[in-house]
Protein backbone atom coordinates (compact mmCIF):
# COMPACT_ATOMS: atom_id res chain seq x y z
CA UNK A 1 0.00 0.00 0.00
CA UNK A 2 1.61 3.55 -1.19
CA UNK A 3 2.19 5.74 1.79
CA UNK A 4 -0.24 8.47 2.73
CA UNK A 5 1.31 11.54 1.78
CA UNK A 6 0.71 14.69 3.99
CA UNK A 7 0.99 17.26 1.67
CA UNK A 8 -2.19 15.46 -0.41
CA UNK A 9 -5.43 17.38 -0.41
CA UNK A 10 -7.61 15.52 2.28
CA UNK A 11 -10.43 17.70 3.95
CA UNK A 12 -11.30 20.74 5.52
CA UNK A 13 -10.34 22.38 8.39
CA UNK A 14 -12.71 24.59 11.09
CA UNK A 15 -10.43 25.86 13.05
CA UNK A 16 -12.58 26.28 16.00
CA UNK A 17 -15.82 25.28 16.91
CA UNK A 18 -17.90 25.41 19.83
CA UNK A 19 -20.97 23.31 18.53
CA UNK A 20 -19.56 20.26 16.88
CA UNK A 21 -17.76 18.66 20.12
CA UNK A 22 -20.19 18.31 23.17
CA UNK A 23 -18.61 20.33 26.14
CA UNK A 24 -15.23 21.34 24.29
CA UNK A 25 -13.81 23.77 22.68
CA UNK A 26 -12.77 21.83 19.48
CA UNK A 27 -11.44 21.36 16.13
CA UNK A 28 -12.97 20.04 12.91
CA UNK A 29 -11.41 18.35 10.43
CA UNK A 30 -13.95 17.04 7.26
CA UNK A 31 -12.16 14.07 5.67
CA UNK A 32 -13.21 13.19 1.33
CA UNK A 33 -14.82 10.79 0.38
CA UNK A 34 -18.00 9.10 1.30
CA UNK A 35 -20.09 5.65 0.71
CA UNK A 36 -23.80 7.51 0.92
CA UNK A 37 -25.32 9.52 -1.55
CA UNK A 38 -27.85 11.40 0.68
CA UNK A 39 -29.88 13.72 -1.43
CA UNK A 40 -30.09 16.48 0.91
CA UNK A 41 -26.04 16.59 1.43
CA UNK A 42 -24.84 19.64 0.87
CA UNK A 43 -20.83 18.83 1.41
CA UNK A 44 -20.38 17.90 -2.43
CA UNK A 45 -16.70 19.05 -2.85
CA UNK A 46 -16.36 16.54 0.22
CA UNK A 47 -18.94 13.27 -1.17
CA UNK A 48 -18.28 13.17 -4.78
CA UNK A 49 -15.31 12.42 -6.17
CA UNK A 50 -15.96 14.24 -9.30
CA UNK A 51 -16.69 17.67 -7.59
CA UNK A 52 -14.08 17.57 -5.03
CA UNK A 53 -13.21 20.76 -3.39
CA UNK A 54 -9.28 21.43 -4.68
CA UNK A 55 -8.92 23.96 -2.11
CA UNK A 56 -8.54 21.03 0.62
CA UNK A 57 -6.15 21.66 3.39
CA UNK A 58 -3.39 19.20 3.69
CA UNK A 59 -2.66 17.12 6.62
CA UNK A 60 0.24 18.70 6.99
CA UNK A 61 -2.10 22.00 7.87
CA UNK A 62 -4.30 20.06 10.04
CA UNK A 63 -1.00 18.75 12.43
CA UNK A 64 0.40 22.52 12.23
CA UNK A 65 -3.06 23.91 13.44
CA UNK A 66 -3.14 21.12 16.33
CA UNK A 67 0.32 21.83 17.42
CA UNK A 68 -0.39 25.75 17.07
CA UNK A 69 -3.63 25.66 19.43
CA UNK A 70 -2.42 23.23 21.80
CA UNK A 71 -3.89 24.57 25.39
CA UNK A 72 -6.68 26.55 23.79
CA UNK A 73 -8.59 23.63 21.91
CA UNK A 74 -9.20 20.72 23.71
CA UNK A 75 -10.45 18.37 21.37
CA UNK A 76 -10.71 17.75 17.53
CA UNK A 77 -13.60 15.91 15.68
CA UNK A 78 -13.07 14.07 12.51
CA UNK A 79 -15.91 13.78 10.34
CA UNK A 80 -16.54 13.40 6.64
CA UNK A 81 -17.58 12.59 4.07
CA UNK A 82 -17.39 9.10 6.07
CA UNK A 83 -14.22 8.55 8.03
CA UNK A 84 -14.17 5.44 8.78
CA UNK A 85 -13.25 4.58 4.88
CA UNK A 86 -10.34 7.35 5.08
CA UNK A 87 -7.00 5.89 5.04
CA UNK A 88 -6.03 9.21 7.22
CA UNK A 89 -8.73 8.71 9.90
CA UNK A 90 -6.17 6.28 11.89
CA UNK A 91 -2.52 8.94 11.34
CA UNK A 92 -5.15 11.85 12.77
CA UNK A 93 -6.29 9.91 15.84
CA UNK A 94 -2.67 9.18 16.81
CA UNK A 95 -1.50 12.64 16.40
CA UNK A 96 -4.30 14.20 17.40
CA UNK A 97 -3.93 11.58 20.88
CA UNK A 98 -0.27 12.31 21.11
CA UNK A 99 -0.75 16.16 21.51
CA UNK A 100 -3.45 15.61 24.44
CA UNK A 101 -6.24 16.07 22.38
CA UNK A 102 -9.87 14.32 22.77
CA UNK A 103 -11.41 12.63 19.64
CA UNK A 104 -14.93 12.80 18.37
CA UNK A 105 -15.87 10.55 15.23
CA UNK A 106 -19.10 11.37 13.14
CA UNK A 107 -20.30 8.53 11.63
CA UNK A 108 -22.61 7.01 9.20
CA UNK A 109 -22.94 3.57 11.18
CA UNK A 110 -22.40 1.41 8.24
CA UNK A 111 -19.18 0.40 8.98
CA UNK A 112 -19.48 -1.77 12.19
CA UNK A 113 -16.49 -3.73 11.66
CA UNK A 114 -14.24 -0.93 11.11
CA UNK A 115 -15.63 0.96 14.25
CA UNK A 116 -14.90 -2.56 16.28
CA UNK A 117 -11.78 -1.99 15.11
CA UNK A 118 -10.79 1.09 16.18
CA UNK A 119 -12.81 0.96 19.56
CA UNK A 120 -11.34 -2.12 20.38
CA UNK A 121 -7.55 -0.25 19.74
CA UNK A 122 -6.21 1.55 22.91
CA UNK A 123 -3.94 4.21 20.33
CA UNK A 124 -7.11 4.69 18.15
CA UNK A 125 -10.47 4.18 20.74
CA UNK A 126 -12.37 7.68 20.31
CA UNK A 127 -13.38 9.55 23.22
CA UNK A 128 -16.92 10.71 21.68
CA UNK A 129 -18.79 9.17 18.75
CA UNK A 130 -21.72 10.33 17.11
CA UNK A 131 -23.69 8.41 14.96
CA UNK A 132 -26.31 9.90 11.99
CA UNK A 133 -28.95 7.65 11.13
CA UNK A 134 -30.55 9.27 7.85
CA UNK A 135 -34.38 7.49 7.67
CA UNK A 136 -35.73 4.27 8.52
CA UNK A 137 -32.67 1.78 7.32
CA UNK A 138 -35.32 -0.22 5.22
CA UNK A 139 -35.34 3.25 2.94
CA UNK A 140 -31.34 3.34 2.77
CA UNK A 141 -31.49 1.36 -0.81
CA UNK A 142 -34.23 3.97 -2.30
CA UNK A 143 -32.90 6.94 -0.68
CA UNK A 144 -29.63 7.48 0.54
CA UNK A 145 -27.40 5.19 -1.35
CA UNK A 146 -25.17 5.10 -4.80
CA UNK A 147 -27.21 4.13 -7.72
CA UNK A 148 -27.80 0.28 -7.61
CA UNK A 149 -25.29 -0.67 -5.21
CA UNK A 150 -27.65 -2.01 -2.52
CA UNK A 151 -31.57 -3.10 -3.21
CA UNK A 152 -31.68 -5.45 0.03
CA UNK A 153 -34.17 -3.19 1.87
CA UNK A 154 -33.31 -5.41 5.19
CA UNK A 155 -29.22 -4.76 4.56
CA UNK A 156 -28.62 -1.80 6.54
CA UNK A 157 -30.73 -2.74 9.23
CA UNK A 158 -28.23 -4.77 10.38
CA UNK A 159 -25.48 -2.68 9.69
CA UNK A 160 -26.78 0.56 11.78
CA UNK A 161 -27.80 -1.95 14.81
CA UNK A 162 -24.87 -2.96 15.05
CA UNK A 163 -22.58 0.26 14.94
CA UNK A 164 -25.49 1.38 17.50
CA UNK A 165 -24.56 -1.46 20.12
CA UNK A 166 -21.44 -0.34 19.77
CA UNK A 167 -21.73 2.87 20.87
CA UNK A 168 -23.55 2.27 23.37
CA UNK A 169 -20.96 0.77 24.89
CA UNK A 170 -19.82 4.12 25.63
CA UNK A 171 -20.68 6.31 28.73
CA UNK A 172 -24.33 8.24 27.56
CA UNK A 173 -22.12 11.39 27.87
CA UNK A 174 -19.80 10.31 25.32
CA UNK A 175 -22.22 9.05 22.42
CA UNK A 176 -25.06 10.48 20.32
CA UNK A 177 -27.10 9.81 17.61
CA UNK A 178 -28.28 12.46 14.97
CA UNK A 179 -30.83 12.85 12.48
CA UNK A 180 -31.35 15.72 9.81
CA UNK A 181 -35.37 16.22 9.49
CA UNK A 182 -35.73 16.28 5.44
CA UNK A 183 -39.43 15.85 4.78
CA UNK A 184 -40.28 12.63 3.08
CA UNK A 185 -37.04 11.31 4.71
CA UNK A 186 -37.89 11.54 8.42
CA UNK A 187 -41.86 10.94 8.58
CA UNK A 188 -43.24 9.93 12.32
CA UNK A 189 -42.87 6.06 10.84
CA UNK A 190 -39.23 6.46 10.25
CA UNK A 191 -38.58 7.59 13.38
CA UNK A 192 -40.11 4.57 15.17
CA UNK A 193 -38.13 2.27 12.90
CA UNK A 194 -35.12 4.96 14.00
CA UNK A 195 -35.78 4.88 17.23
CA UNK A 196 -36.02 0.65 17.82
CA UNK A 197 -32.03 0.93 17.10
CA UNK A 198 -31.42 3.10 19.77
CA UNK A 199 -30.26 2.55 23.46
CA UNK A 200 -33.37 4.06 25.70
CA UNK A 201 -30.85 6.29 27.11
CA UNK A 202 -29.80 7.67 24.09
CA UNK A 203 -28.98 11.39 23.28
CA UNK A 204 -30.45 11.71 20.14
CA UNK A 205 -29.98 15.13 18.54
CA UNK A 206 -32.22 16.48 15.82
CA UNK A 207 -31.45 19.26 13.00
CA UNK A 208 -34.03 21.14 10.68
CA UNK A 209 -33.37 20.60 6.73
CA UNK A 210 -31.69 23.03 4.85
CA UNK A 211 -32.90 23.16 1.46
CA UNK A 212 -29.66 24.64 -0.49
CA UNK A 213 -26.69 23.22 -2.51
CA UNK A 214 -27.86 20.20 -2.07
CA UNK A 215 -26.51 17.14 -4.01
CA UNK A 216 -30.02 16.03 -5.77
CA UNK A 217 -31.13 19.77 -6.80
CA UNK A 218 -34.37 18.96 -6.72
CA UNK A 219 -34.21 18.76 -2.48
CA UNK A 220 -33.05 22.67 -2.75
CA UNK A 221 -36.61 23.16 -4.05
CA UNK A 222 -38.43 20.93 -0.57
CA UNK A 223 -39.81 23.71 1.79
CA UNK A 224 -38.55 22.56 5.08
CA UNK A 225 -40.98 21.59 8.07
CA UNK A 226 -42.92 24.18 9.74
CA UNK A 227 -41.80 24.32 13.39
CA UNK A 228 -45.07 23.05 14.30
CA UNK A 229 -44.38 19.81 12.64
CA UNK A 230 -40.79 19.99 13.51
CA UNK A 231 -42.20 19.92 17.03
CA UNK A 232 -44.65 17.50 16.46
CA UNK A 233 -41.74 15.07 15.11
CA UNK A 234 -39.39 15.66 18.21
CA UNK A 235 -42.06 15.29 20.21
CA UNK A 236 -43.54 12.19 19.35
CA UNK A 237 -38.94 11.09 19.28
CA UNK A 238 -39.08 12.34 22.24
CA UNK A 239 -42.03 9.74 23.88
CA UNK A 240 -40.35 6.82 22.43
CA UNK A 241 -36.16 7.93 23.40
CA UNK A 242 -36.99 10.37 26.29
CA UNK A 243 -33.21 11.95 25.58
CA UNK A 244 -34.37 13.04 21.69
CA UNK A 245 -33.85 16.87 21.29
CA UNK A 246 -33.82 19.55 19.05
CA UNK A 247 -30.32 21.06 18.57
């Protein structure tokens, strides 16, 4: 395998964030390349390969910034794109470890055996993980996913249940779960097949749809709930995983 070179457009760097690391002041570093095709992405220099951003920072950037900020940030979240498919994801938890930093992974939950992986790995185990669960994972073939690569409507079902025990292996402080409320997507049915994968403890956090740049144009034209039936949705999350929440 060729040697991951740091000077290689990767992702893209927030310096600083207050929002995207529970309790920290953080870092954010948005690794290429992704397995989903979610219509209402909007990260396209990021998900397809054909529109990537070539304004990336570097690696090299990202290990300069961490070095620079050490004592003022206390933690650094790596997220994608999907990063558990980035070579990189494993050379950024080490360094990012090594300079008394705390990790956050976002993920997409569909690769449980590469999450065991790095769990189950004292250099690599993440302090935080957040999971996004997109729709009911019987819709994943129709909706969220390349062109013909998956039409088992039962395969990601046990795909997200799994990367969901998993996580909740972790302390209820250091785990989430995260939804993006697209209408059509996220219907009150969805989120009872959602919510069956969940831990009852779970912190699961809950985002309106923004209907711009998205990667299927058509979803820039979907009005976005009302915040009536946004709060009708959370709600009824809410009575079934009593930690659901609007964020």
């Amino acid at each position: 395998m060729a040697q991951l070179s740091l000077q290689e457009p990767a992702g893209v760097l927030v310096k600083t964030t207050l929002v995207d690391y529970p309790g920290l002041t953080a870092g954010s570093f948005f690794l290429k390349g992704c397995n989903l095709r979610c219509p209402y992405c909007y990260n396209k220099g990021l998900v397809l390969p054909q529109a990537y951003d070539a304004n990336l920072n570097t690696l090299e950037e990202l290990f300069a910034h961490l070095e620079k900020r050490q004592g003022v940030l206390s933690g650094l979240v790596i997220s994608g794109g999907e990063p558990l498919i980035n070579k990189a994801t494993p050379i950024i938890i080490k360094k990012a470890k090594s300079l008394g930093y705390k990790v956050k992974i976002d993920t997409n939950g569909t690769f449980p055996a590469k999450l065991k992986e790095i769990i189950e790995d004292p250099e690599l185990k993440p302090d935080f993980i957040a999971m996004d669960i997109k729709t009911s994972p019987a819709r994943y073939p129709d909706t969220i996913c390349i062109k013909n690569s998956v039409t088992d409507s039962s395969f990601f079902t046990g795909l997200l249940k799994e990367s969901a025990d998993l996580i909740s292996s972790y302390d209820k402080d250091h785990r989430e779960w995260r939804t993006v409320l697209v209408p059509g997507l996220v219907t009150k049915e969805d989120i009872k097949a959602m919510a069956e994968l969940l831990p009852k403890d779970a912190s699961w956090m809950f985002a309106p749809f923004q209907n711009q740049n998205c990667i299927d144009e058509t979803y820039n034209e979907l009005l976005p709930y009302t915040d009536s039936e946004i709060k009708s949705l959370v709600d009824y999350a809410k009575s079934l995983i009593p930690g659901a929440l609007l964020r």
